[in-house]
N, C-alpha and C. Protein backbone atom coordinates (compact mmCIF):
# COMPACT_ATOMS: atom_id res chain seq x y z
N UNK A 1 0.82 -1.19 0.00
CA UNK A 1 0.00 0.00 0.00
C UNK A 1 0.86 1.25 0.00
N UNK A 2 1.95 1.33 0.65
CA UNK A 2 3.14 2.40 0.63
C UNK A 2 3.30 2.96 -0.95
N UNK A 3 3.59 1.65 -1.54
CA UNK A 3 3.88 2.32 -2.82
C UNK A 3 2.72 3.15 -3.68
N UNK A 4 1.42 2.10 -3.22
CA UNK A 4 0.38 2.78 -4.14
C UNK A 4 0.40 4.63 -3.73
N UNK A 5 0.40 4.69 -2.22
CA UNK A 5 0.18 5.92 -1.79
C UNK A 5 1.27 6.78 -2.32
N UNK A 6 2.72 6.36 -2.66
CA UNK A 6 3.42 7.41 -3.32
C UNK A 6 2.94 7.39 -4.24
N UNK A 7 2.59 6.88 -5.25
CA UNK A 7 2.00 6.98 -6.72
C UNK A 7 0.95 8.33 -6.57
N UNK A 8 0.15 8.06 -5.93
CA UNK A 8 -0.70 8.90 -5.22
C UNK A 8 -0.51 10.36 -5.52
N UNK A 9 0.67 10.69 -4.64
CA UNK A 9 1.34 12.09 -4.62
C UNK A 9 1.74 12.98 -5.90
N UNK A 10 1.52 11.63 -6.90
CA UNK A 10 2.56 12.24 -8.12
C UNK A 10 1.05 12.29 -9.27
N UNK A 11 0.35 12.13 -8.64
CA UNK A 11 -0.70 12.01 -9.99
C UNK A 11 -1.87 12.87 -9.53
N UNK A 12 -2.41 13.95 -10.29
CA UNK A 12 -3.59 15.02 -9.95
C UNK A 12 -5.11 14.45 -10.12
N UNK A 13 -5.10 13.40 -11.57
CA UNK A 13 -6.27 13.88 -12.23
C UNK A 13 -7.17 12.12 -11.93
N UNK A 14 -7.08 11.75 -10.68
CA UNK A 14 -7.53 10.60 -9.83
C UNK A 14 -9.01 10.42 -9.73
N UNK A 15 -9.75 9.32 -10.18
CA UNK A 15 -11.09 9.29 -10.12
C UNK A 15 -11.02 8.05 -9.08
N UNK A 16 -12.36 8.17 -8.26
CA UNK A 16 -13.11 7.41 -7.39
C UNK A 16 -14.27 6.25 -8.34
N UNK A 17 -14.31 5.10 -7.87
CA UNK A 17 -15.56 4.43 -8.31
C UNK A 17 -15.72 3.46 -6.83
N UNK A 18 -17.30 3.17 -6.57
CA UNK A 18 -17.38 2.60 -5.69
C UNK A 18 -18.26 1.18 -5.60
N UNK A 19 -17.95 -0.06 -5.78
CA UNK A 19 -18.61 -1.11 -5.86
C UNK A 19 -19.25 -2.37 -4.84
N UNK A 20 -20.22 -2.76 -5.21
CA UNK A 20 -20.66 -3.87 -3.63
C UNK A 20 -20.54 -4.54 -4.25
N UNK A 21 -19.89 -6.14 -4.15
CA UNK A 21 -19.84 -7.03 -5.30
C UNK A 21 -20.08 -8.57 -4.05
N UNK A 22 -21.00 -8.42 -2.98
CA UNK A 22 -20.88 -9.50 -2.23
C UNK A 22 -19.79 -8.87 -0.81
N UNK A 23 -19.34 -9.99 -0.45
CA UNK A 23 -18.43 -9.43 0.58
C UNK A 23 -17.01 -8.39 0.15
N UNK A 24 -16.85 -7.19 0.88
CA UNK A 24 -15.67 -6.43 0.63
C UNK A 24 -14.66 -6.90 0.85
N UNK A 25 -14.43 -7.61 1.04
CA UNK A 25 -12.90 -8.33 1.52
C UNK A 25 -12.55 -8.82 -0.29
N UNK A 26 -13.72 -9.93 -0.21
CA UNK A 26 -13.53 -10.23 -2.33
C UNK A 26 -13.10 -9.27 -2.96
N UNK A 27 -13.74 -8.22 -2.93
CA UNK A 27 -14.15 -7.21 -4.28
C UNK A 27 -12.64 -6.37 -4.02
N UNK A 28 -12.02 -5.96 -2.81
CA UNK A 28 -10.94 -5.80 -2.80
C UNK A 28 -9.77 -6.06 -2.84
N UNK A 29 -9.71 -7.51 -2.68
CA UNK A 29 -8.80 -8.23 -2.89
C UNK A 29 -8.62 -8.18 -4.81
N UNK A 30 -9.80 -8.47 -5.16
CA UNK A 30 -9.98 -8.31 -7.40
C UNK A 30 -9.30 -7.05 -7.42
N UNK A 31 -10.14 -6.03 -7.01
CA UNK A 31 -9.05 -4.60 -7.19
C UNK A 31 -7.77 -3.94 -7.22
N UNK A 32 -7.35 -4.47 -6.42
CA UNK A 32 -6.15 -4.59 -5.76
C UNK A 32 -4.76 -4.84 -6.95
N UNK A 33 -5.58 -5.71 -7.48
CA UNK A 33 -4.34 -6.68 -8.40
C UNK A 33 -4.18 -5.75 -9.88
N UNK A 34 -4.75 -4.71 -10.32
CA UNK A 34 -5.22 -4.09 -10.79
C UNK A 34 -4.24 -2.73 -11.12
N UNK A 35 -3.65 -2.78 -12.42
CA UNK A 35 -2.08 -1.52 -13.39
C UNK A 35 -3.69 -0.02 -12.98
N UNK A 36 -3.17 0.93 -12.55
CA UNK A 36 -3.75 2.03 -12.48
C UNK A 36 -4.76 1.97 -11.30
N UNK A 37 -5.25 0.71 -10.25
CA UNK A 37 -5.84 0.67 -8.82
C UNK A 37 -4.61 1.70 -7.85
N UNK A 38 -4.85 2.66 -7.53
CA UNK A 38 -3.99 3.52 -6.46
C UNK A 38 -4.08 3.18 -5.23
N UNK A 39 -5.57 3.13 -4.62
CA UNK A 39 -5.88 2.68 -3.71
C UNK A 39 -7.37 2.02 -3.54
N UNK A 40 -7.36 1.35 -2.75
CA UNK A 40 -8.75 0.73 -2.16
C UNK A 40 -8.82 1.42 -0.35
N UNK A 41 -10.25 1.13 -0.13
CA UNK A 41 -10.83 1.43 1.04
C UNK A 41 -12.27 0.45 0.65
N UNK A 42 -12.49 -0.59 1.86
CA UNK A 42 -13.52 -0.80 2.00
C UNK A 42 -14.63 0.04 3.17
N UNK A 43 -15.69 -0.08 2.83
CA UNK A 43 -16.62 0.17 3.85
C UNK A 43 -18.22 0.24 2.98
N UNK A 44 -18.98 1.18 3.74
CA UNK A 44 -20.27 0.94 3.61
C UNK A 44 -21.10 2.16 3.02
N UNK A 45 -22.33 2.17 2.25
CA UNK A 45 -22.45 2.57 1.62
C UNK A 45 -24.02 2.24 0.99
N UNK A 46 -25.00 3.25 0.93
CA UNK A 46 -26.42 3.02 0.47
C UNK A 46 -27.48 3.36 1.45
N UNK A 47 -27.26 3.61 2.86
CA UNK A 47 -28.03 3.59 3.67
C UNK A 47 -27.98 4.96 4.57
N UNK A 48 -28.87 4.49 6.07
CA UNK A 48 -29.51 5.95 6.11
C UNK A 48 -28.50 6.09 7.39
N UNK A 49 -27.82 4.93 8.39
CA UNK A 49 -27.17 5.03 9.66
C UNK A 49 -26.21 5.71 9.02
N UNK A 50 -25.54 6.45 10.28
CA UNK A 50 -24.32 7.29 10.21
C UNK A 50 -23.46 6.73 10.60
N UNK A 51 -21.90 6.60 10.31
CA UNK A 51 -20.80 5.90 10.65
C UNK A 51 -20.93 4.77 11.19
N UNK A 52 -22.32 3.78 10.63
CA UNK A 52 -22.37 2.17 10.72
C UNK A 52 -21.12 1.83 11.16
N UNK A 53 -21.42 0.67 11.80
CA UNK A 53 -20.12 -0.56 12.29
C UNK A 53 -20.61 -1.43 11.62
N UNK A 54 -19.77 -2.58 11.56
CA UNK A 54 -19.49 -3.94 11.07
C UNK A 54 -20.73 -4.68 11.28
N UNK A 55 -20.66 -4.81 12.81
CA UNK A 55 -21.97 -5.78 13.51
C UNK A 55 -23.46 -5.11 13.08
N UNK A 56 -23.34 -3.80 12.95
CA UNK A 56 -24.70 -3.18 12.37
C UNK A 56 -25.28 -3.59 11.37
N UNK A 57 -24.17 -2.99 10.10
CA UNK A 57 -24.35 -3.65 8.79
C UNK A 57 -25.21 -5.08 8.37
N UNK A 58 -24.11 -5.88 9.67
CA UNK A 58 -24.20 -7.56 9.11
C UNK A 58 -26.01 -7.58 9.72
N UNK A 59 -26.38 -7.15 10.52
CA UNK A 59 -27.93 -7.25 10.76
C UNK A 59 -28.87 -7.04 9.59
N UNK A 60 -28.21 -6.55 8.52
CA UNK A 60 -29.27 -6.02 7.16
C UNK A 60 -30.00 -5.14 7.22
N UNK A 61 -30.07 -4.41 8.63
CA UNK A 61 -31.12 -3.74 8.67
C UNK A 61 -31.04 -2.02 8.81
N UNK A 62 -29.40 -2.02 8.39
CA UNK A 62 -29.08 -0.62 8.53
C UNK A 62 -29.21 0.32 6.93
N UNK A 63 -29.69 -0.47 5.69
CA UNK A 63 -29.50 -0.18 4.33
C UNK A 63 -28.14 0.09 3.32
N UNK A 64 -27.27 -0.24 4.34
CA UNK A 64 -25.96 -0.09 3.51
C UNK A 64 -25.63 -1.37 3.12
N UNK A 65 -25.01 -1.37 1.86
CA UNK A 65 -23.66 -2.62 1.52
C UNK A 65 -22.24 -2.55 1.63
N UNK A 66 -22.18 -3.72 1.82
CA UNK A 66 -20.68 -3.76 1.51
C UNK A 66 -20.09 -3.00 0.60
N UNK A 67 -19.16 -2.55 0.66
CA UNK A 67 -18.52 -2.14 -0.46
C UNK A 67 -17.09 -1.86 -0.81
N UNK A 68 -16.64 -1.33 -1.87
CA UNK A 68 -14.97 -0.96 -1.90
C UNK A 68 -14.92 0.02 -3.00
N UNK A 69 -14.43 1.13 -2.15
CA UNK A 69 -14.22 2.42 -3.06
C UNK A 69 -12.58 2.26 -4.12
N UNK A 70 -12.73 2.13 -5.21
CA UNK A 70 -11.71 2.50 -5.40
C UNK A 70 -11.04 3.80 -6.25
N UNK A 71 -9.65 4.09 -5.65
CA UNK A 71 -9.47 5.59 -6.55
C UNK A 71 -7.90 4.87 -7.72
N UNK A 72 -8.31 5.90 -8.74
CA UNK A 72 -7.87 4.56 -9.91
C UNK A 72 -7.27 5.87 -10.88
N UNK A 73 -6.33 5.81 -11.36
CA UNK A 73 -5.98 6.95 -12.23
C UNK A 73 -6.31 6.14 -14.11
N UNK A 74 -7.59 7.32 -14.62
CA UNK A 74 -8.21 6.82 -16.09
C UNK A 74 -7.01 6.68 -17.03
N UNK A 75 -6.11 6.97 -16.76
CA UNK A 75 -4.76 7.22 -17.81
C UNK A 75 -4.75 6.01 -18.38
N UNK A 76 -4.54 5.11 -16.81
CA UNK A 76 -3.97 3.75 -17.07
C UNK A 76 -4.98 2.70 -17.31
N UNK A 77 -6.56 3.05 -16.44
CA UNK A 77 -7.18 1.98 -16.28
C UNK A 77 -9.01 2.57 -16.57
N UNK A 78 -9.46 2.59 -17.36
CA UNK A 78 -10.62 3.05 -17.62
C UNK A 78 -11.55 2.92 -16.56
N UNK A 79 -12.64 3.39 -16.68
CA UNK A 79 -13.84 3.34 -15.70
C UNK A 79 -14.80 1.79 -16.15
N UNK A 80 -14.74 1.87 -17.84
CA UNK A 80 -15.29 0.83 -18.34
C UNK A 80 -14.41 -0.58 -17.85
N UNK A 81 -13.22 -0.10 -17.71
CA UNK A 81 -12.39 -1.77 -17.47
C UNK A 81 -12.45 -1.69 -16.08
N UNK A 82 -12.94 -1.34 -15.15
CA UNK A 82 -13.36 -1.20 -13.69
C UNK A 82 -14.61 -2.45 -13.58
N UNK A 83 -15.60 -1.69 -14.47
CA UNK A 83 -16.99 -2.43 -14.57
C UNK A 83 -17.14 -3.98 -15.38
N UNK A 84 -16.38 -3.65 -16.17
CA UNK A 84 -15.71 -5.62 -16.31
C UNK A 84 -15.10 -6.23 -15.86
N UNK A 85 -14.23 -5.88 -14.93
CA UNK A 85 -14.07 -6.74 -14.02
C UNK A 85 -15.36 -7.16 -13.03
N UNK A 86 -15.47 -5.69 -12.40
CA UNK A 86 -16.63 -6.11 -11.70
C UNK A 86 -17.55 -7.32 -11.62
N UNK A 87 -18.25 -6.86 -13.35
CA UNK A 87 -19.24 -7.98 -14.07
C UNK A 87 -18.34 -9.56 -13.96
N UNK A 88 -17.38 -9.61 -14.22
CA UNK A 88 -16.63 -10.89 -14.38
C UNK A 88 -15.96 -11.49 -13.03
N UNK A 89 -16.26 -10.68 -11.87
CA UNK A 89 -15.95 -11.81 -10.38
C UNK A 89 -16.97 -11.68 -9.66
N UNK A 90 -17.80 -11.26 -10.15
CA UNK A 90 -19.13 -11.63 -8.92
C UNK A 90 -20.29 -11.87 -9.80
N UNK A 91 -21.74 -12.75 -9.05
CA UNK A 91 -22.70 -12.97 -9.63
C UNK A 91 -23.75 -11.71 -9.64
N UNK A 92 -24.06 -11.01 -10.93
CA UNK A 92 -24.94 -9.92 -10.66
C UNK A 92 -25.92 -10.29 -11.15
N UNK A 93 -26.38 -11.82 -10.75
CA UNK A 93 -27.73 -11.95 -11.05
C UNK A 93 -28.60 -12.52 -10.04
N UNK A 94 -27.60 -12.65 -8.85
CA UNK A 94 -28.09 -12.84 -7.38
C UNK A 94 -28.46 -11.90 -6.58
N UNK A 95 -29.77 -11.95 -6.13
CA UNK A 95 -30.31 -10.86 -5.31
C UNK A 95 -30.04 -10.84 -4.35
N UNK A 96 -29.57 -10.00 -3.61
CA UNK A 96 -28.71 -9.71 -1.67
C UNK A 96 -27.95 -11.06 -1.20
N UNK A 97 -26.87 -11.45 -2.22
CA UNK A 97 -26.66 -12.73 -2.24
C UNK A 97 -25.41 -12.85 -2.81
N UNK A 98 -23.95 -13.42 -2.65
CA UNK A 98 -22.85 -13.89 -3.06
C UNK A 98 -22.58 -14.91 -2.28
N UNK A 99 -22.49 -16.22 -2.83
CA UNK A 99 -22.48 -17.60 -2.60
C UNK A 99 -23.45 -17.68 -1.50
N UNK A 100 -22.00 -17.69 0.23
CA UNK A 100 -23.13 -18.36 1.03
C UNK A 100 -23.53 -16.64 1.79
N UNK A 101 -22.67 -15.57 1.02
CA UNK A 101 -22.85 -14.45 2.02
C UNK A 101 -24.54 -14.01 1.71
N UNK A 102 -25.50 -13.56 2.98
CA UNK A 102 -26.82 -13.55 2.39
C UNK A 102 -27.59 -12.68 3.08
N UNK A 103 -28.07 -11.22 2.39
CA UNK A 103 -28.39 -10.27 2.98
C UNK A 103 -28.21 -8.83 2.14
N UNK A 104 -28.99 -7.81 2.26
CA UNK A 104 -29.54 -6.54 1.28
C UNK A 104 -27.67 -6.04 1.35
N UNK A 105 -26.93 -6.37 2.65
CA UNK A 105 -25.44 -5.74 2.66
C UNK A 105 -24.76 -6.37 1.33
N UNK A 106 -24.88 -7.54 1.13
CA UNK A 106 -24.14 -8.39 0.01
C UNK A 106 -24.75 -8.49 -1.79
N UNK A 107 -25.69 -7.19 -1.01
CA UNK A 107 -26.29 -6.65 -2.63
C UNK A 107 -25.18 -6.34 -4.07
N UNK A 108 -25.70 -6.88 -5.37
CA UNK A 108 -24.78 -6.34 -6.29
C UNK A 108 -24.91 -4.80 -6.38
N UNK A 109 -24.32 -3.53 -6.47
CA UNK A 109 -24.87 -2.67 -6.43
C UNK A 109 -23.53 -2.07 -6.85
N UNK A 110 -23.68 -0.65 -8.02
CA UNK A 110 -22.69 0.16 -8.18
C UNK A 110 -22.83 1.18 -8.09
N UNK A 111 -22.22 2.40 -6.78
CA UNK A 111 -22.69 3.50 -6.42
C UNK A 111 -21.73 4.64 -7.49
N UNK A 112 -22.57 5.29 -8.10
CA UNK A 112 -21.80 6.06 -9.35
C UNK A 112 -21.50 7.30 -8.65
N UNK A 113 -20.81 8.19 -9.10
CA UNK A 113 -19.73 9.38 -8.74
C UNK A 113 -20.32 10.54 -8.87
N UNK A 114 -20.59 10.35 -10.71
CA UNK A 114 -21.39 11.25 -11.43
C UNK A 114 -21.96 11.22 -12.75
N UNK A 115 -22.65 11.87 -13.35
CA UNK A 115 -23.27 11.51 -14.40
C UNK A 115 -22.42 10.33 -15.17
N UNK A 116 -21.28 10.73 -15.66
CA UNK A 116 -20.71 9.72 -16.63
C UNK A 116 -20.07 8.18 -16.10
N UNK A 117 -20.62 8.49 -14.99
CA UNK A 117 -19.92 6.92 -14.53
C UNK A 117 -21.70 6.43 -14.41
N UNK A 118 -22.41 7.02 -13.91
CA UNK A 118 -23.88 6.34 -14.12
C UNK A 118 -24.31 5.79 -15.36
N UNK A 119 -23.70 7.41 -16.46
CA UNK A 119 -24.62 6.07 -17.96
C UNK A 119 -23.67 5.38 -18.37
N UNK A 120 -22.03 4.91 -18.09
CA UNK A 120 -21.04 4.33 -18.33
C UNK A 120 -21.73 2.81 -18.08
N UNK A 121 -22.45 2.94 -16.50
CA UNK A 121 -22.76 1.88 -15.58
C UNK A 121 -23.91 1.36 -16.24
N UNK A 122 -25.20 2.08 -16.72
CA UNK A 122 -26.08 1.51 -17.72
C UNK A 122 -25.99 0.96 -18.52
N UNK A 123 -25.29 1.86 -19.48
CA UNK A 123 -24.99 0.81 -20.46
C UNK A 123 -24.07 0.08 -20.60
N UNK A 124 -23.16 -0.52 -20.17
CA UNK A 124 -23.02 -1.68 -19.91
C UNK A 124 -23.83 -2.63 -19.37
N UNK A 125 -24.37 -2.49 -18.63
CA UNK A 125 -25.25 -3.36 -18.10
C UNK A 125 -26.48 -4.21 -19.56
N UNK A 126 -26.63 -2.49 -20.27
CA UNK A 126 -27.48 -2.65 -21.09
C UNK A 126 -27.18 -4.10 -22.22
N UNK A 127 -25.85 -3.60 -22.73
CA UNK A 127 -24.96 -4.50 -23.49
C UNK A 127 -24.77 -5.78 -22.91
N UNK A 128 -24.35 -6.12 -21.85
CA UNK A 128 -24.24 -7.47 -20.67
C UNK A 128 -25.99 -8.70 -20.95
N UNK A 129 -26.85 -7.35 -21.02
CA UNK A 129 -28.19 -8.28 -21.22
C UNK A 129 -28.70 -8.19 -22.81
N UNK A 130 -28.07 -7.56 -23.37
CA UNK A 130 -28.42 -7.62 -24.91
C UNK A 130 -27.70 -9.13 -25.65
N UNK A 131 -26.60 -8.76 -24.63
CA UNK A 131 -25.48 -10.40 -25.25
C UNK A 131 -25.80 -11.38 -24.61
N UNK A 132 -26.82 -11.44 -23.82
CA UNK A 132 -27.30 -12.80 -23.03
C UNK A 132 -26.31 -13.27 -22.57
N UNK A 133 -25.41 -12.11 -21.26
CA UNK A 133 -24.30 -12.75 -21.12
C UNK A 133 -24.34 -13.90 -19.76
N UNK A 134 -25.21 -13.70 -19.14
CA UNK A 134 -25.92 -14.11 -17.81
C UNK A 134 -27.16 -15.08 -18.18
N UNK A 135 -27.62 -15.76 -17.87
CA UNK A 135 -28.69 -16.91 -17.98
C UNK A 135 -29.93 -16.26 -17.44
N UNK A 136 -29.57 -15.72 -16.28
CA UNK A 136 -30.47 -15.31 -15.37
C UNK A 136 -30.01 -13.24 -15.44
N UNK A 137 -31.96 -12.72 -15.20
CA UNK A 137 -31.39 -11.36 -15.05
C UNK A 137 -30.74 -10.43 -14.38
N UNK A 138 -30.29 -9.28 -15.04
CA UNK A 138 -28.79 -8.97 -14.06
C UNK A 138 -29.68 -7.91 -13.03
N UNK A 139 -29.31 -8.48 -11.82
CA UNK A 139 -30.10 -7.75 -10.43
C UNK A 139 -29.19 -6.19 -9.81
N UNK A 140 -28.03 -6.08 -10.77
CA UNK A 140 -27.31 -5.15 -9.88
C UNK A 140 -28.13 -3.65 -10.21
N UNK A 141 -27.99 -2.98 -8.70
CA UNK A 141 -28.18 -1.44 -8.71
C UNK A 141 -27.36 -0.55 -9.42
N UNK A 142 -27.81 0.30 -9.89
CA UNK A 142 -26.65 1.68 -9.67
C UNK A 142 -27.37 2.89 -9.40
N UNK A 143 -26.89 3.45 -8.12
CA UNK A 143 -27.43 3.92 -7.03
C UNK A 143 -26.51 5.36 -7.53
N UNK A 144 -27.26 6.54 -6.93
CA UNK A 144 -25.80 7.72 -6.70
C UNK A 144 -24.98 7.12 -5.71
N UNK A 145 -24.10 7.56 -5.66
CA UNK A 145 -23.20 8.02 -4.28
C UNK A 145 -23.74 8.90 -3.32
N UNK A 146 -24.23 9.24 -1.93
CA UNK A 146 -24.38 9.49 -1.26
C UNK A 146 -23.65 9.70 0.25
N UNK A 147 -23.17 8.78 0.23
CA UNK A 147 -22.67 8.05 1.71
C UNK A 147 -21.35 7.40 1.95
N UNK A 148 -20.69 7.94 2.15
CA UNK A 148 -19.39 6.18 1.90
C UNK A 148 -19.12 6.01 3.40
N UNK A 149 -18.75 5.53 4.27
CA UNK A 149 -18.14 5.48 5.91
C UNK A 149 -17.27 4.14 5.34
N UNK A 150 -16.00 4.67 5.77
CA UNK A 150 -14.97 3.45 5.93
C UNK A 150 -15.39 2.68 6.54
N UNK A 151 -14.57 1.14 6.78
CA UNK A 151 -14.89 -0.06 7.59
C UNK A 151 -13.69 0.45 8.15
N UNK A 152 -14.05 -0.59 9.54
CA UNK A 152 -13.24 -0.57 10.79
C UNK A 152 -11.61 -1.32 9.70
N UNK A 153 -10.32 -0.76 10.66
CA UNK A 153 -9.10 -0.79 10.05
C UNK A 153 -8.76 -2.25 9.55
N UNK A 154 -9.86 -3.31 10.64
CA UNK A 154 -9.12 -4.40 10.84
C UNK A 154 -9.50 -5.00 9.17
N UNK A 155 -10.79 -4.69 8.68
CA UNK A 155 -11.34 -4.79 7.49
C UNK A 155 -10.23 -4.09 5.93
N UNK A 156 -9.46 -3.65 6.08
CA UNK A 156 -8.58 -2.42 5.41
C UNK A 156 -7.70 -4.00 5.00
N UNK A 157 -7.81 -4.11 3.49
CA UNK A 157 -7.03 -4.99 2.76
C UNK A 157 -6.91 -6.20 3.72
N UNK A 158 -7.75 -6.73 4.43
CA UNK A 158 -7.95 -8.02 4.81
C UNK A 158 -7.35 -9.66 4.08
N UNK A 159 -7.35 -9.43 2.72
CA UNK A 159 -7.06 -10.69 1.88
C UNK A 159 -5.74 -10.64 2.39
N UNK A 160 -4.87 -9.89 2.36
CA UNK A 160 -3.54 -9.52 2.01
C UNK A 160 -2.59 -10.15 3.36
N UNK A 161 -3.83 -9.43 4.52
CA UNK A 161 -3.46 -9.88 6.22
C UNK A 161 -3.46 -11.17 6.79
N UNK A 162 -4.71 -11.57 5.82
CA UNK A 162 -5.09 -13.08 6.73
C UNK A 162 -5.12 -14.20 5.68
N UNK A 163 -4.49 -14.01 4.20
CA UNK A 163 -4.35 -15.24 3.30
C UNK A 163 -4.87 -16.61 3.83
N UNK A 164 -4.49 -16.85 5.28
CA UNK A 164 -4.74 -18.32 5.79
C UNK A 164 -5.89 -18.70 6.41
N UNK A 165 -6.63 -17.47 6.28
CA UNK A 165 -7.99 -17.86 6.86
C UNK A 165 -8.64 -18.47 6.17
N UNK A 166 -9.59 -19.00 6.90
CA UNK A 166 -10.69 -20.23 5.99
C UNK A 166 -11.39 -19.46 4.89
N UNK A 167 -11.93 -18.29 5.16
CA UNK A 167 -12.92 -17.31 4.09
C UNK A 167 -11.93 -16.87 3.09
N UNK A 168 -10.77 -16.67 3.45
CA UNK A 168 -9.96 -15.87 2.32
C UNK A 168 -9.48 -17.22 1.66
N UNK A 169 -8.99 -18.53 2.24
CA UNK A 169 -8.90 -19.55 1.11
C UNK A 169 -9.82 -20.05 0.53
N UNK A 170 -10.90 -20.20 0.66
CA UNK A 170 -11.44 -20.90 -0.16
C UNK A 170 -12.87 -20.03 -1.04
N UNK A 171 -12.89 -18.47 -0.26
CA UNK A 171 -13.98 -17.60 -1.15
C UNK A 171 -13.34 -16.80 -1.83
N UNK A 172 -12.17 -16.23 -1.29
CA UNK A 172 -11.41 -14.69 -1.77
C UNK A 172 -10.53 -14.92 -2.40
N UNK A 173 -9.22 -15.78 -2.49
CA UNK A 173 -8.34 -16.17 -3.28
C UNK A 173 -9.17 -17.13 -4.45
N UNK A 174 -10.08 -17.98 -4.92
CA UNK A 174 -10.24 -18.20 -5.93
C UNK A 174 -10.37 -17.11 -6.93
N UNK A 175 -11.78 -15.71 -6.62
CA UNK A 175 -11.91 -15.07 -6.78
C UNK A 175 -10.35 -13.67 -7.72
N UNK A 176 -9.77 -13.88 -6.66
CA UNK A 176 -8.36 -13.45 -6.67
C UNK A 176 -7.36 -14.22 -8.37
N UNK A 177 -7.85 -15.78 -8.17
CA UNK A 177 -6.94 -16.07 -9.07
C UNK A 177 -7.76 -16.08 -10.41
N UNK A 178 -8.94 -15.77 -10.45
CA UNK A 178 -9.77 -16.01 -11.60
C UNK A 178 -9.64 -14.33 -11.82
N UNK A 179 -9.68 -13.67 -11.57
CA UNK A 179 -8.82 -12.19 -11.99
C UNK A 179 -7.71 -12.23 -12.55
N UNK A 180 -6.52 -13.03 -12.09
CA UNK A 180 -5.44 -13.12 -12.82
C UNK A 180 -5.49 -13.82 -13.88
N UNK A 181 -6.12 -14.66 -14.07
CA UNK A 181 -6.53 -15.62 -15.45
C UNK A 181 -7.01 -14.90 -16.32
N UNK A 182 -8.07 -14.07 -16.07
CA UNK A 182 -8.91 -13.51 -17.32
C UNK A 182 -8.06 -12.22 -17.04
N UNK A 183 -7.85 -11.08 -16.41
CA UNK A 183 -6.84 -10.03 -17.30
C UNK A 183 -5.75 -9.71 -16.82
N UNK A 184 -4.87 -10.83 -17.25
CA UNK A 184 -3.60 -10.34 -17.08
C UNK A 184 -2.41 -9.57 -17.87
N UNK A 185 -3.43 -8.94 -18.52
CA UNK A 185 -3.09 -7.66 -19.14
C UNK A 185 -2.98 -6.35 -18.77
N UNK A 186 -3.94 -6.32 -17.68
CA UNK A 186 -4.34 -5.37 -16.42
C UNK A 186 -3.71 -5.36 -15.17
N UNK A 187 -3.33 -6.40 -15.13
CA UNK A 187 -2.82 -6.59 -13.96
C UNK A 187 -1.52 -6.26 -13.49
N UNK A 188 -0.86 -5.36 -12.12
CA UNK A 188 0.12 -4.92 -11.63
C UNK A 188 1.47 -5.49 -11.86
């Protein structure tokens, strides 16, 4: 993360995108791996509580999702190649639902910035169901941005900390390596 953050310093013209793709730990760990990802931050996002916690969230009943902001310089890495990945590691045709994670938090949902990342986010989507790329229809949101509250620190690049945990071997690192398979053209 050191290095991403010097990168950081040296570059002005930095865009934000912010995604729920199931659990944040996944969706950041995919990001992560990612030529022009600067930084990630997970946390929460969609709802009406103020500076939610963890245990709140996981109740479903606070309206936020999971999520992972990321800030990404367009030079290197488009907004559109953001949203294919996206589309290509999580199921966006499951409703409040990634595998066994299950609840409105683990919603597919993409919170847009501003206008051009909203109809960026449409249409694609539009195209995704024109190509019958999904069997089933695609359930994801795209919501404004409103809200973001970080997750607690311990949540902050989690894949990276706890590789040996049971959730990160066998949900987050597949995830992880099926990113490196399909674009490793993109990749750091």
């Amino acid at each position: 993360m050191e290095q991403l953050k010097q990168t950081n310093n040296v570059i002005s013209n930095l865009e934000k995108a912010t995604f729920g793709g199931g659990c944040f730990w996944c969706t950041e760990a995919v990001f992560r791996q990612l030529k022009g990802v600067v930084e990630t931050v997970v946390g929460y996002s969609g709802g009406e509580l103020e500076s939610p916690t963890y245990e709140q969230v996981c109740t479903g009943t606070t309206g936020h999702a999971e999520v992972c902001q990321v800030t990404f310089n367009p030079e290197i890495i488009s907004y559109n190649d953001l949203l294919e990945v996206f589309f290509k590691t999580h199921d966006p045709t499951t409703l409040n639902r990634q595998g066994a994670d299950v609840g409105t938090q683990y919603r597919s949902v993409i919170f847009y910035h501003n206008d051009a990342q909203r109809d960026l986010a449409i249409k694609f989507i539009k195209k995704l169901e024109e190509e019958k790329v999904y069997s089933q229809p695609i359930v994801t949101q795209v919501e404004p941005l409103k809200n973001f509250y970080p997750a607690e620190e311990y949540h902050q690049n989690y894949f990276e900390k706890n590789p040996n945990k049971a959730y990160c071997i066998f949900v987050v690192a597949p995830k992880v390596e099926k990113t490196k398979k399909i674009f490793k053209e993109k990749l750091r």
